[in-house]
C-alpha atoms as a PDB file:
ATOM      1  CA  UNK A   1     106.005  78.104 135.368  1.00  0.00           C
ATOM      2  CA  UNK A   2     108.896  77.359 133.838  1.00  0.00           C
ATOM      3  CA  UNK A   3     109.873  79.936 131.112  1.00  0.00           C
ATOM      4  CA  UNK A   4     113.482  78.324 129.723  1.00  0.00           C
ATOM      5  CA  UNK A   5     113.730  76.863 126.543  1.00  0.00           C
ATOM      6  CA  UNK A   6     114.914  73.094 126.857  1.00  0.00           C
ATOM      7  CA  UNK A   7     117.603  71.178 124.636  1.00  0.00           C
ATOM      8  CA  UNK A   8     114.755  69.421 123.533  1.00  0.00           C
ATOM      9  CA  UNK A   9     112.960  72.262 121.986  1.00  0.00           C
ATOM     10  CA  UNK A  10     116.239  74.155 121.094  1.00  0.00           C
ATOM     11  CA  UNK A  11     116.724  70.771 118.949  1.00  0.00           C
ATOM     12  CA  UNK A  12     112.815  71.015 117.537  1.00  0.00           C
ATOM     13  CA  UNK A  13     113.701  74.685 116.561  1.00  0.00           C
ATOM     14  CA  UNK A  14     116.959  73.703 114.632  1.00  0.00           C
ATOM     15  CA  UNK A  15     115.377  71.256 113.194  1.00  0.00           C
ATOM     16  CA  UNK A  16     112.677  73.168 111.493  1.00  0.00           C
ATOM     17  CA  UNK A  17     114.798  75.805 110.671  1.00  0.00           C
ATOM     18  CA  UNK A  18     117.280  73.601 108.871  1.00  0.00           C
ATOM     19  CA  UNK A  19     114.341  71.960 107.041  1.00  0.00           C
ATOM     20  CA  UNK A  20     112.742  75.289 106.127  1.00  0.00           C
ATOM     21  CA  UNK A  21     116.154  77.054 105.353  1.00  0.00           C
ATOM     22  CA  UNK A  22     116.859  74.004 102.573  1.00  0.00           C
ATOM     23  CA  UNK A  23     113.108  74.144 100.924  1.00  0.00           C
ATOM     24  CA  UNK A  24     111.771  77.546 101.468  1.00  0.00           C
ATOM     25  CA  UNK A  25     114.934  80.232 100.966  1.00  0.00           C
ATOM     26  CA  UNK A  26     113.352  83.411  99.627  1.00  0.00           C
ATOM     27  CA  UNK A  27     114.182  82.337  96.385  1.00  0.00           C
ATOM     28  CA  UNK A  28     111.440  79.780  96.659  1.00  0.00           C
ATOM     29  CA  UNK A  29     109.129  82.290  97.980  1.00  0.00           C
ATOM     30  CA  UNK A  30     108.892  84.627  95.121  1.00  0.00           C
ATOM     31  CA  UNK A  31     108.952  81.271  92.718  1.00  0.00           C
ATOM     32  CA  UNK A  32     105.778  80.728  94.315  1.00  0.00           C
ATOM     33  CA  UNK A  33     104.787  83.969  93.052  1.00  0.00           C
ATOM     34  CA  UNK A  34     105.356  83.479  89.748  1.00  0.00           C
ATOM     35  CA  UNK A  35     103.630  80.476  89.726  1.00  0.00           C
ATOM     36  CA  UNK A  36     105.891  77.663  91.031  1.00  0.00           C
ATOM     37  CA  UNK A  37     104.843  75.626  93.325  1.00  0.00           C
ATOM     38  CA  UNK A  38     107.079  72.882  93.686  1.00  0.00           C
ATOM     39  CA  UNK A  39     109.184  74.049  96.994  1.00  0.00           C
ATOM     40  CA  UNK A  40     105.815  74.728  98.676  1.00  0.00           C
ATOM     41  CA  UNK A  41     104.744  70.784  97.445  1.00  0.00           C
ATOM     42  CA  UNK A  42     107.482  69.701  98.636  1.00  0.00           C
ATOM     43  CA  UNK A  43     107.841  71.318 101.880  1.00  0.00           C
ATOM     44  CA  UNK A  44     104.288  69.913 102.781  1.00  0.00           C
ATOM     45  CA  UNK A  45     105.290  66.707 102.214  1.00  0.00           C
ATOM     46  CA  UNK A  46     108.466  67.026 104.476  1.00  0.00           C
ATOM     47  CA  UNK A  47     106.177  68.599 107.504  1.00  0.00           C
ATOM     48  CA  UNK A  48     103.658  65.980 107.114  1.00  0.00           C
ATOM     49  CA  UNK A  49     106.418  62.940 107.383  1.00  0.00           C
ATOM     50  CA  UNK A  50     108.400  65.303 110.182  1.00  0.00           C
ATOM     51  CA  UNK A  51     105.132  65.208 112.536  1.00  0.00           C
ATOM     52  CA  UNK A  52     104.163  69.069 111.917  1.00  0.00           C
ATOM     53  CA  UNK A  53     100.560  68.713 111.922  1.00  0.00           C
ATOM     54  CA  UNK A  54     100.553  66.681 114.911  1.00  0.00           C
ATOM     55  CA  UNK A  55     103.464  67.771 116.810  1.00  0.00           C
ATOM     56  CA  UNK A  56     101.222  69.360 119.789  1.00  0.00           C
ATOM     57  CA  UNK A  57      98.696  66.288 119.385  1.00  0.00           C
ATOM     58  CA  UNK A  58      98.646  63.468 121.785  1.00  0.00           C
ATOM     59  CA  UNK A  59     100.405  60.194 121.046  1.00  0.00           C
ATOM     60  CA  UNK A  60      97.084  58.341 121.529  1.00  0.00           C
ATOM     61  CA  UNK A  61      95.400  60.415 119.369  1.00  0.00           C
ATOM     62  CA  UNK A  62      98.517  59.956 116.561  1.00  0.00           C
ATOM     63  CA  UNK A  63     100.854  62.739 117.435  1.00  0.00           C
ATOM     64  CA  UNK A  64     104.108  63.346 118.389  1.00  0.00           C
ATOM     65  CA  UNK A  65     103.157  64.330 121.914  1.00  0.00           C
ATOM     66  CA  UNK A  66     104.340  67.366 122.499  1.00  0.00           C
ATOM     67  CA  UNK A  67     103.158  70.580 123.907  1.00  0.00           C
ATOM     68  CA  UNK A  68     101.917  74.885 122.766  1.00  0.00           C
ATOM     69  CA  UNK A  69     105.121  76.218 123.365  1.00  0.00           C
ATOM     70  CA  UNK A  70     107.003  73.742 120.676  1.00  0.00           C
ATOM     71  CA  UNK A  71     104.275  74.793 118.396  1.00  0.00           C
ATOM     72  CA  UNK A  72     104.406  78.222 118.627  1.00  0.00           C
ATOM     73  CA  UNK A  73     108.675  77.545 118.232  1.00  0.00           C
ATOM     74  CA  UNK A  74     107.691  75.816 114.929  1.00  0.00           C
ATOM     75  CA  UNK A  75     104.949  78.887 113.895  1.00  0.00           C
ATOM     76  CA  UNK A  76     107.816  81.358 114.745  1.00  0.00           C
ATOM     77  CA  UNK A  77     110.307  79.940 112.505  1.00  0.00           C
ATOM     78  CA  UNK A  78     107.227  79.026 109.653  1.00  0.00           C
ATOM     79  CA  UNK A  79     106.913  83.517 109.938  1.00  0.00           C
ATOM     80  CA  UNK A  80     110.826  83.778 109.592  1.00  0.00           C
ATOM     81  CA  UNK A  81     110.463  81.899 106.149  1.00  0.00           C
ATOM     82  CA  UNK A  82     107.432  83.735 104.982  1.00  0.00           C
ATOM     83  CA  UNK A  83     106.402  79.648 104.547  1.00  0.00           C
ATOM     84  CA  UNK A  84     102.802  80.095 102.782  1.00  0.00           C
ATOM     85  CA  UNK A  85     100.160  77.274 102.906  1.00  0.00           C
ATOM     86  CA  UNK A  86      97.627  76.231 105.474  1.00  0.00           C
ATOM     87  CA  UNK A  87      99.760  74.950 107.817  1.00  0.00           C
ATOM     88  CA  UNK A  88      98.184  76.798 111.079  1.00  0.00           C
ATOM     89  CA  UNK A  89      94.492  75.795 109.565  1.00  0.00           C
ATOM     90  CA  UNK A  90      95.948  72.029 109.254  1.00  0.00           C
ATOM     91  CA  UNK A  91      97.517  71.666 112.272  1.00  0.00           C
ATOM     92  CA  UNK A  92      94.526  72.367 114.107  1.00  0.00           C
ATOM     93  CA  UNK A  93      91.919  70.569 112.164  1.00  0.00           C
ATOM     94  CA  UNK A  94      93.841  67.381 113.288  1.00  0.00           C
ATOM     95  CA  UNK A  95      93.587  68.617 116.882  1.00  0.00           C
ATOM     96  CA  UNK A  96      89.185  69.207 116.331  1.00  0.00           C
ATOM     97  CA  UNK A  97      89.380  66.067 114.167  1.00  0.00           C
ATOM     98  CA  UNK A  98      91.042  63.680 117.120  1.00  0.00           C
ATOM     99  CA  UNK A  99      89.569  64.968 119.992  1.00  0.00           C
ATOM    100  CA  UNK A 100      86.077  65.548 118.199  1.00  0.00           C
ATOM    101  CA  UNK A 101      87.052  60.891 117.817  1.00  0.00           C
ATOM    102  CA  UNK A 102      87.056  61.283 113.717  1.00  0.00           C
ATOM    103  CA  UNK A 103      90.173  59.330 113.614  1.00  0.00           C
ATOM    104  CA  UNK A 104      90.206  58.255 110.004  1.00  0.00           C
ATOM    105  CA  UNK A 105      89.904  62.772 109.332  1.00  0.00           C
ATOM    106  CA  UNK A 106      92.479  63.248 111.885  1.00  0.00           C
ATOM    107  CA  UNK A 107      94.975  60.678 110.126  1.00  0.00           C
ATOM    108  CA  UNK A 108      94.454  61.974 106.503  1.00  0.00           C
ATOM    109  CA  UNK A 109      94.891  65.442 108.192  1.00  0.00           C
ATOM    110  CA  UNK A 110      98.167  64.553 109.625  1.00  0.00           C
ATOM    111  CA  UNK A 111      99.351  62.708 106.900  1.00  0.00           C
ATOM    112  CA  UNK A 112      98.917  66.164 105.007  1.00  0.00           C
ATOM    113  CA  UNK A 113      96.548  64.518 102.289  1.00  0.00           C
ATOM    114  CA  UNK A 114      93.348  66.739 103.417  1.00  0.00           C
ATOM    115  CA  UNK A 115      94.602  70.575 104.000  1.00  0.00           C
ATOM    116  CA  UNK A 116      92.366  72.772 105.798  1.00  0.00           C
ATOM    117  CA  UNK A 117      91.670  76.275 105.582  1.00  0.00           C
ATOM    118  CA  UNK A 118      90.220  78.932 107.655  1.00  0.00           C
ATOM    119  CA  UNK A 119      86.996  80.405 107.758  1.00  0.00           C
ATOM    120  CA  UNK A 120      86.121  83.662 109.811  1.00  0.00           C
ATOM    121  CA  UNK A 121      82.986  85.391 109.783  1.00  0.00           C
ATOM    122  CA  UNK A 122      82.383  89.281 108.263  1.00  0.00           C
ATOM    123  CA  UNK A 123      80.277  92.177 109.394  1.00  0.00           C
ATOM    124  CA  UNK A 124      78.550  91.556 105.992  1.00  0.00           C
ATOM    125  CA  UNK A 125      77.085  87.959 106.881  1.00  0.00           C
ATOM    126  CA  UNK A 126      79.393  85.364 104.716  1.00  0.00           C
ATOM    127  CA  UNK A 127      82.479  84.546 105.441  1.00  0.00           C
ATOM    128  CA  UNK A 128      86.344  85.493 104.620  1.00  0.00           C
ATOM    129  CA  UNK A 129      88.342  82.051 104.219  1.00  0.00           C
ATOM    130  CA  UNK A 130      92.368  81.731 104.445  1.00  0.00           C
ATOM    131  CA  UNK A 131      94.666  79.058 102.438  1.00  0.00           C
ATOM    132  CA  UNK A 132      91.685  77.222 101.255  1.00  0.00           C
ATOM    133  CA  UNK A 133      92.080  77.120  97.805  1.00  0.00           C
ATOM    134  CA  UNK A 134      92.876  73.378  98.117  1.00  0.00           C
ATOM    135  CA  UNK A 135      91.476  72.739 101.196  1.00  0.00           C
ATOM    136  CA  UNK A 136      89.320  69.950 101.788  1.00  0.00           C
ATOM    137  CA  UNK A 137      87.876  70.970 105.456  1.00  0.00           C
ATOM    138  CA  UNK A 138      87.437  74.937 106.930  1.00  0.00           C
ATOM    139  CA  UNK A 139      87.968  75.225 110.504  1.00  0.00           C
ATOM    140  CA  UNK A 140      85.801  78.016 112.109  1.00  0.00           C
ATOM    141  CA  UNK A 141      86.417  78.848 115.819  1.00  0.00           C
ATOM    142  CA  UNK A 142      85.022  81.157 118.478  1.00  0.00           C
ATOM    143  CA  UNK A 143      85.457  81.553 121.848  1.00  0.00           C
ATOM    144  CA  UNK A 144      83.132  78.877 122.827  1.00  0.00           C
ATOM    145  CA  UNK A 145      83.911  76.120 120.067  1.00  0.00           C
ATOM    146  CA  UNK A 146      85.856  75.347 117.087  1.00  0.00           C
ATOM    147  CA  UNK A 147      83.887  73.068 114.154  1.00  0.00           C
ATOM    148  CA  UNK A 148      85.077  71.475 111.425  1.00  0.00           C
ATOM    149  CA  UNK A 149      83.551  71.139 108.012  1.00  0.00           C
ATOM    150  CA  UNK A 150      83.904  70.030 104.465  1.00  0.00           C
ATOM    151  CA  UNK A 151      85.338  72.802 102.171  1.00  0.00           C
ATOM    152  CA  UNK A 152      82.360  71.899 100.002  1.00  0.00           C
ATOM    153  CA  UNK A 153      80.578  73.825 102.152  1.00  0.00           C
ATOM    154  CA  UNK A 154      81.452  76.922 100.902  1.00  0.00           C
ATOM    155  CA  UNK A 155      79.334  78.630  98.095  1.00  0.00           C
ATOM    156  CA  UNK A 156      79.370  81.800  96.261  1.00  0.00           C
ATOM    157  CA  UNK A 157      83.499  81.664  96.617  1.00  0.00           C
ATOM    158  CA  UNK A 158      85.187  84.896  95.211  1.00  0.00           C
ATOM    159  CA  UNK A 159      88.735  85.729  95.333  1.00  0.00           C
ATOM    160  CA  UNK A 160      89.773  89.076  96.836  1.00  0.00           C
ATOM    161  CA  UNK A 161      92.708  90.748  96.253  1.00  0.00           C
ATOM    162  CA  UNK A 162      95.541  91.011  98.900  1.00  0.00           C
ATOM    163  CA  UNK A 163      98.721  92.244  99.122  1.00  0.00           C
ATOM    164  CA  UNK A 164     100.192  89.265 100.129  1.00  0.00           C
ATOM    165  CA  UNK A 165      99.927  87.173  97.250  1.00  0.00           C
ATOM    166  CA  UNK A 166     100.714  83.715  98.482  1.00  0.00           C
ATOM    167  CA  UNK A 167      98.128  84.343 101.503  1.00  0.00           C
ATOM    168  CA  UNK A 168      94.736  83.667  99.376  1.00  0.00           C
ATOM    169  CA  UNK A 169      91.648  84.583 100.977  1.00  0.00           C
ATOM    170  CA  UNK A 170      88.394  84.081  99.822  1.00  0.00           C
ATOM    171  CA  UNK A 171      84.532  85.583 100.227  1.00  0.00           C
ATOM    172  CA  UNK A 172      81.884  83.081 100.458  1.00  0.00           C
ATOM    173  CA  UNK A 173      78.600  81.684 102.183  1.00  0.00           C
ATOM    174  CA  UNK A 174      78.634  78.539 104.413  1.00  0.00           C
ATOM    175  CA  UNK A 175      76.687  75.570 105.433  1.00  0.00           C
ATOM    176  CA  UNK A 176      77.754  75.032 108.831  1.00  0.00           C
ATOM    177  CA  UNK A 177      77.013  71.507 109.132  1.00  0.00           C
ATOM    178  CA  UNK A 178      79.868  70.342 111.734  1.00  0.00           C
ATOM    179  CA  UNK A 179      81.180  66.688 112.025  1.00  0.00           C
ATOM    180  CA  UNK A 180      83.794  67.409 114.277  1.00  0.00           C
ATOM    181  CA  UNK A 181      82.991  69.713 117.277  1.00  0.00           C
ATOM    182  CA  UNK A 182      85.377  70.655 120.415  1.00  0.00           C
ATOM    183  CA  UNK A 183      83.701  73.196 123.048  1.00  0.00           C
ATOM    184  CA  UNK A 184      86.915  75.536 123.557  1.00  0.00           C
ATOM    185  CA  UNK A 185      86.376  74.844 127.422  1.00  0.00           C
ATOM    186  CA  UNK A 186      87.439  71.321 127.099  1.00  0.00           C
ATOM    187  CA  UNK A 187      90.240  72.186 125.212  1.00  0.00           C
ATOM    188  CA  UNK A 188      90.986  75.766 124.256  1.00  0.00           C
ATOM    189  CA  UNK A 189      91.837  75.317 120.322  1.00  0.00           C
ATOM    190  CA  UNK A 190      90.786  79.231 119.763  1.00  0.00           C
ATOM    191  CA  UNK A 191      93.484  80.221 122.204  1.00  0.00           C
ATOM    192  CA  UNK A 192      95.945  77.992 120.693  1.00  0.00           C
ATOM    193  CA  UNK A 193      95.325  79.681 117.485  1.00  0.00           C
ATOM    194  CA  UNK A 194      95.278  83.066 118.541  1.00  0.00           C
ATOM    195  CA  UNK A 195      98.663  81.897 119.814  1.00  0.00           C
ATOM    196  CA  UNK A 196     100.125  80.132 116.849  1.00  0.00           C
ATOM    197  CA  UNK A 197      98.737  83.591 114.874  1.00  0.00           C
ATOM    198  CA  UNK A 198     101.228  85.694 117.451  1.00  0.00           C
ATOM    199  CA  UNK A 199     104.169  83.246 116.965  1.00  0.00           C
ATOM    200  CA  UNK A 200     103.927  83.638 113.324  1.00  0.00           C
ATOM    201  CA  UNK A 201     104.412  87.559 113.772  1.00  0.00           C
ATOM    202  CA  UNK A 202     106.606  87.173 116.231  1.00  0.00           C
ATOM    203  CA  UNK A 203     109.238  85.348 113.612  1.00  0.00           C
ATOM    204  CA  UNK A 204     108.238  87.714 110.907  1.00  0.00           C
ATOM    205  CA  UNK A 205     109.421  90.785 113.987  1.00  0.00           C
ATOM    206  CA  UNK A 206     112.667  88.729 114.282  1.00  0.00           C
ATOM    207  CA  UNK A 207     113.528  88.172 110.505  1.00  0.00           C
ATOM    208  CA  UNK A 208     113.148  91.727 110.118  1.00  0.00           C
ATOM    209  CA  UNK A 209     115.536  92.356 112.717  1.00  0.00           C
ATOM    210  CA  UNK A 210     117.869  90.422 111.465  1.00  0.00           C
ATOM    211  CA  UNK A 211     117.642  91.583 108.192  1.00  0.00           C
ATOM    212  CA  UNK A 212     118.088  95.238 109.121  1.00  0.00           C
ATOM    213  CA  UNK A 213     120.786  94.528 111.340  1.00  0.00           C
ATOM    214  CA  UNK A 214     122.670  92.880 109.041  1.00  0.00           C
ATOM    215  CA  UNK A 215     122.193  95.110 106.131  1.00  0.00           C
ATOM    216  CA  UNK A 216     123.075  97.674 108.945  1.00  0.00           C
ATOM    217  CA  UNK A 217     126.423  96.168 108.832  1.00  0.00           C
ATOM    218  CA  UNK A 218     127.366  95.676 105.345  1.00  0.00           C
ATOM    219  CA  UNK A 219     126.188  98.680 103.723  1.00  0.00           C
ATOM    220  CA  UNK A 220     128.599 101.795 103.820  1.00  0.00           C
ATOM    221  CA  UNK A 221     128.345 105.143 103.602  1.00  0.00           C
ATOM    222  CA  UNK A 222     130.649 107.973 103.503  1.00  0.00           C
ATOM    223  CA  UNK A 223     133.193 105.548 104.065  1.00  0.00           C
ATOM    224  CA  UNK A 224     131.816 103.556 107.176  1.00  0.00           C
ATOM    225  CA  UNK A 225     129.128 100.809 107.750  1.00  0.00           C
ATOM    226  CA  UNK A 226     125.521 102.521 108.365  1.00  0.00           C
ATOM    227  CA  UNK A 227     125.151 100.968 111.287  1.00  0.00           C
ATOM    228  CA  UNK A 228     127.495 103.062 113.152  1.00  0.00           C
ATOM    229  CA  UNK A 229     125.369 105.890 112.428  1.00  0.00           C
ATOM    230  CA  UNK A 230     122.931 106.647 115.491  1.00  0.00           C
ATOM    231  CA  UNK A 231     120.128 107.015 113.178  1.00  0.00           C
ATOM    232  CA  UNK A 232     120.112 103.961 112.386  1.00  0.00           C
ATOM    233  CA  UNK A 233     121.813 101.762 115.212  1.00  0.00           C
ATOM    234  CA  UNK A 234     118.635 103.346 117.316  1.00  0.00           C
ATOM    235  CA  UNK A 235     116.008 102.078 115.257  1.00  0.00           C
ATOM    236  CA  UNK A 236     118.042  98.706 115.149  1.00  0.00           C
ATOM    237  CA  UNK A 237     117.901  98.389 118.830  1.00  0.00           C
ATOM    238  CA  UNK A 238     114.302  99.386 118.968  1.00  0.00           C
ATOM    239  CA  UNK A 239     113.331  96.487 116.812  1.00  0.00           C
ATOM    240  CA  UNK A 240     115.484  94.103 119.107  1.00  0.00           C
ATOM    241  CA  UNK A 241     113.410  95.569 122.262  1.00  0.00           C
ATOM    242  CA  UNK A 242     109.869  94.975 120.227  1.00  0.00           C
ATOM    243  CA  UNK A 243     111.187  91.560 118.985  1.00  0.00           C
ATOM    244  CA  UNK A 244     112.553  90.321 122.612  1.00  0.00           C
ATOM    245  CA  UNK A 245     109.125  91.900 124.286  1.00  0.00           C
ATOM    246  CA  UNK A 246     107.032  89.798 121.687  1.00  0.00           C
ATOM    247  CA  UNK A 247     109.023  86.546 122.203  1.00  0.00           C
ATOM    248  CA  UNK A 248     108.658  86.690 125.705  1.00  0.00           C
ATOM    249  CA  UNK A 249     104.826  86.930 125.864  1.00  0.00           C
ATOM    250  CA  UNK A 250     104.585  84.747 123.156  1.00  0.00           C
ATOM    251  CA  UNK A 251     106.244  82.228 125.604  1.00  0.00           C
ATOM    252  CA  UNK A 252     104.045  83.277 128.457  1.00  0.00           C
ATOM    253  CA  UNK A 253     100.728  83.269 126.819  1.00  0.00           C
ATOM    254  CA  UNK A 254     101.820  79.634 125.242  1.00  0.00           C
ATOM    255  CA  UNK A 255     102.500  78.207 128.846  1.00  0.00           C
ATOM    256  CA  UNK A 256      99.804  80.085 130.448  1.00  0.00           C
ATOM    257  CA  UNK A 257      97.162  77.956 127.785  1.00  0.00           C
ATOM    258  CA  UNK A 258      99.147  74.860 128.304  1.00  0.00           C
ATOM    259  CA  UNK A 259      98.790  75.081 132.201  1.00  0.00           C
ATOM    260  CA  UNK A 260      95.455  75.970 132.185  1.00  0.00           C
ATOM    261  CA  UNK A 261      95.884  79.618 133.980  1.00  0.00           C
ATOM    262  CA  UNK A 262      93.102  81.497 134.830  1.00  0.00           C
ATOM    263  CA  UNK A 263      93.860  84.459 133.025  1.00  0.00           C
ATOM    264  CA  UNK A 264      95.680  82.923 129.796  1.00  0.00           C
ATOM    265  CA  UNK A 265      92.645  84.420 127.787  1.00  0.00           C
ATOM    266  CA  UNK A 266      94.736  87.904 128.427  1.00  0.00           C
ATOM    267  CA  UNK A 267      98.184  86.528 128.197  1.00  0.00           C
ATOM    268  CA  UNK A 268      97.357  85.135 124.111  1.00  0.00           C
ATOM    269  CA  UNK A 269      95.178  88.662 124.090  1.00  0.00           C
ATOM    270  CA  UNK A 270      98.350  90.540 124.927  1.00  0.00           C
ATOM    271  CA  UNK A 271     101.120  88.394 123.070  1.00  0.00           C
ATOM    272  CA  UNK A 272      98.643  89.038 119.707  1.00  0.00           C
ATOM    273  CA  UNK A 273      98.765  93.096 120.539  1.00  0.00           C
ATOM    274  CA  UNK A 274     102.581  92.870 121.225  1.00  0.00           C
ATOM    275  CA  UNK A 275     103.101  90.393 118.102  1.00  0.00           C
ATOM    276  CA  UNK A 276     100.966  92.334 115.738  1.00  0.00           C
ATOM    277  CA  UNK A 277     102.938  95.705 116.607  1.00  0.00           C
ATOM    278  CA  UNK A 278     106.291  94.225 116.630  1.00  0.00           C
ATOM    279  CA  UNK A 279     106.003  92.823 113.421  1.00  0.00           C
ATOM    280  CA  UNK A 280     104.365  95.887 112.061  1.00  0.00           C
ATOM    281  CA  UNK A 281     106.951  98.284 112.977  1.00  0.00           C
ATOM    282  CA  UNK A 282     109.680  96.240 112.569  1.00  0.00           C
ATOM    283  CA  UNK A 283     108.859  95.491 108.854  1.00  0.00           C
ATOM    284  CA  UNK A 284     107.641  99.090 107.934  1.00  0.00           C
ATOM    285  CA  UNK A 285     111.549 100.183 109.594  1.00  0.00           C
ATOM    286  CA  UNK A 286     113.179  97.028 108.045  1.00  0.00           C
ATOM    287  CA  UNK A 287     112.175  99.358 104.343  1.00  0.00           C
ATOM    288  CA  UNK A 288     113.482 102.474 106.284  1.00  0.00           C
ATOM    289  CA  UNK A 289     116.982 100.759 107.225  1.00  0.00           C
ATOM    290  CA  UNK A 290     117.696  99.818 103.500  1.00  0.00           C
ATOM    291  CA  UNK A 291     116.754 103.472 102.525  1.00  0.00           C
ATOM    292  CA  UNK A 292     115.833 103.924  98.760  1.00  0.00           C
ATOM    293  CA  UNK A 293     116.000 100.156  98.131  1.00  0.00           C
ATOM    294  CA  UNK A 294     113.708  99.379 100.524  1.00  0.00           C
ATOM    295  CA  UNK A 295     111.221 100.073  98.292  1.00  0.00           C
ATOM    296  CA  UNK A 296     112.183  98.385  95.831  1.00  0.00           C
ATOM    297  CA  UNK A 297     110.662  94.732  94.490  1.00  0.00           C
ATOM    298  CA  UNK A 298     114.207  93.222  94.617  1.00  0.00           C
ATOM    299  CA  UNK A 299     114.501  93.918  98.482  1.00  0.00           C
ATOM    300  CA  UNK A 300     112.641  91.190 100.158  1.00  0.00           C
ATOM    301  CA  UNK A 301     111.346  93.326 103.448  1.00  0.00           C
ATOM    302  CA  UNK A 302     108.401  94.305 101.935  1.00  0.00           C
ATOM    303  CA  UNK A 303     107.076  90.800 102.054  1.00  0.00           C
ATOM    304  CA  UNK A 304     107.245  90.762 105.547  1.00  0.00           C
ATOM    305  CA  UNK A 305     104.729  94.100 105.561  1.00  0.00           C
ATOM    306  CA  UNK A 306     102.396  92.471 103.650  1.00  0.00           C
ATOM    307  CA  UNK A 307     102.332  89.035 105.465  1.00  0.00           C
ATOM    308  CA  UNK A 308     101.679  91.503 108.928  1.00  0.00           C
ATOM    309  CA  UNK A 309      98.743  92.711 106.848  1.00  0.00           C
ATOM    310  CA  UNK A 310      97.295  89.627 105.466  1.00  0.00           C
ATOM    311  CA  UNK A 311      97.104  87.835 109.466  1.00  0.00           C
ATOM    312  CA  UNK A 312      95.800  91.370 110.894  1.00  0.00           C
ATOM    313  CA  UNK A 313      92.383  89.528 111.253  1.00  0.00           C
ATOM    314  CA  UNK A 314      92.801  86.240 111.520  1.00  0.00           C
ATOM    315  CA  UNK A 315      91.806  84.948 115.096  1.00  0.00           C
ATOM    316  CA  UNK A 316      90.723  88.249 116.016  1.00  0.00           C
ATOM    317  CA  UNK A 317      92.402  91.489 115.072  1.00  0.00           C
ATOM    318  CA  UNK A 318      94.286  93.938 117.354  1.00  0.00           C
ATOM    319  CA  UNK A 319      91.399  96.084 118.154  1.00  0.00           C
ATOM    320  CA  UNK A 320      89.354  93.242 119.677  1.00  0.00           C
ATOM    321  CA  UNK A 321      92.407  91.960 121.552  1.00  0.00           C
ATOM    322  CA  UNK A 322      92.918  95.453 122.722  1.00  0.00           C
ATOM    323  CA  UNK A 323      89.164  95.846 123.437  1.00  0.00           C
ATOM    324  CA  UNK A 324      89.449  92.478 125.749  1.00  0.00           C
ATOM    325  CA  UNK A 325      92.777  93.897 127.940  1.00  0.00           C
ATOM    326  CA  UNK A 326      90.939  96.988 128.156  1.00  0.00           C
ATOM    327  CA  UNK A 327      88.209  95.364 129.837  1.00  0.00           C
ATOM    328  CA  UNK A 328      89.358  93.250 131.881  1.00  0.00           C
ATOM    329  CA  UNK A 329      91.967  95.790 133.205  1.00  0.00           C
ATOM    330  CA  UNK A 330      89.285  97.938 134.418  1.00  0.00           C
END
């Protein structure tokens, strides 16, 4: 098992990060919030002609080929940028759609003309959908299979509030009817989320990093850069430790699926544990480093907070992923 990143992928994560850096800069983030959607329109329309959707797809089934770990390289950077839309719901309803042999789905899919959400079940009976306001399939998944269905489907559809705005999620009742159907044991698409969910916090526990570092070393006080103050250098630190720890399971639990390892089920359960608290910490400390202005609206780290908090159930929050570690460790 080979755990070095390649040119190759080095190349695939410049790439997205020069796309993402041109059409989603913060600025375009909160002009999404107030209603402006034309960065996010366009940037869908760059991933779909870049080969997003289908960059972990197989050639013969009309993607680029490619394997988990480039996609979790392009979900880490998509977390970076705060990038809302479906993209991780998308992405994998081309995988169900191909394999599941609806090719003429899977093409619209990848050609980014038929979004699709996600649907997870509640406690309460219906069902709590992500990025599906334009959707025009919902991907469910379990550990056994992941279906596909028409966003039709979905009745009784209520918005519910969230704290991230540009995540929308959505109560409602379903009619699972499925026309596309993969059994996760011929190929594990509810791992590869649960992965692509940890890559996505692992970027957001890097950005925030960054960020604090780098405020950290601009911003002075009583005559000398914060940073050099062991208050906050420590904390800076920490965040690099929780960031490096989350990258490298991250990169574990996305080779472990790819190979087929007998115990990648724990590897993606432990890079989601290690993702979710890296990102958590690192944001809620990002607001500490930048001290009364952290709190602010005009300081951008609180996005990051609320992003955590609007992916802390998707594929399975941390107490189930805990629950399964626990488990199988004794």
């Amino acid at each position: 098992m080979d755990l070095t990143i390649s040119d190759d992928q080095r190349a695939i994560v410049d790439s997205v990060r020069d796309v993402l850096r041109d059409s989603m800069p913060m600025e375009r983030v909160r002009g999404a919030l107030d209603g402006d959607n034309s960065g996010v329109e366009r940037l869908w329309s760059q991933a779909a002609d870049l080969g997003w959707f289908g960059l972990g797809l197989a050639q013969h089934y009309g993607g680029s080929g490619f394997d988990l770990i480039d996609e979790a390289l392009l979900f880490k950077e998509l977390g970076r940028h705060l990038t809302p839309g479906p993209f991780l719901g998308t992405l994998l309803g081309a995988r169900v759609a191909a394999i599941g042999g609806n090719d003429d789905v899977a093409e619209q899919i990848l050609l980014g003309r038929a979004p699709v959400g996600i649907a997870v079940p509640r406690r309460s009976g219906d069902y709590l959908i992500h990025d599906a306001q334009a959707a025009t399939y919902l991907l469910l998944s379990d550990v056994d299979r992941t279906v596909l269905i028409p966003a039709a489907a979905a009745r009784e559809r209520h918005r519910l509030a969230s704290l991230d705005e540009l995540s929308v999620r959505e109560s409602a009742a379903l009619t699972i009817d499925p026309f596309a159907e993969v059994a996760e044991s011929f190929d594990p698409i509810h791992a590869r989320g649960c992965t692509l969910v940890a890559a996505v916090l692992t970027g957001i526990a890097e950005a925030t990093r960054d960020m604090s570092v780098t405020h950290a070393k601009t911003r002075e006080q009583f005559g000398a850069p914060i940073g050099t103050f062991q208050a906050v250098k420590h904390r800076c630190a920490d965040m690099g430790v929780r960031a490096a720890l989350a990258d490298a399971q991250l990169l574990f639990a996305a080779l472990s699926v790819s190979e087929g390892q007998p115990d990648a089920a724990l590897e993606v359960a432990a890079a989601r544990v290690v993702a979710h608290r890296a990102a958590l910490s690192n944001s809620r400390e990002t607001i500490q480093v930048h001290g009364g202005m952290g709190v602010t609206w005009e300081c951008d780290a609180h996005f990051y907070l609320k992003r955590t908090h609007a992916l802390r159930d998707l594929y399975g929050g941390e107490r189930d992923h805990r629950r399964l570690l626990l488990t199988a460790s004794g």
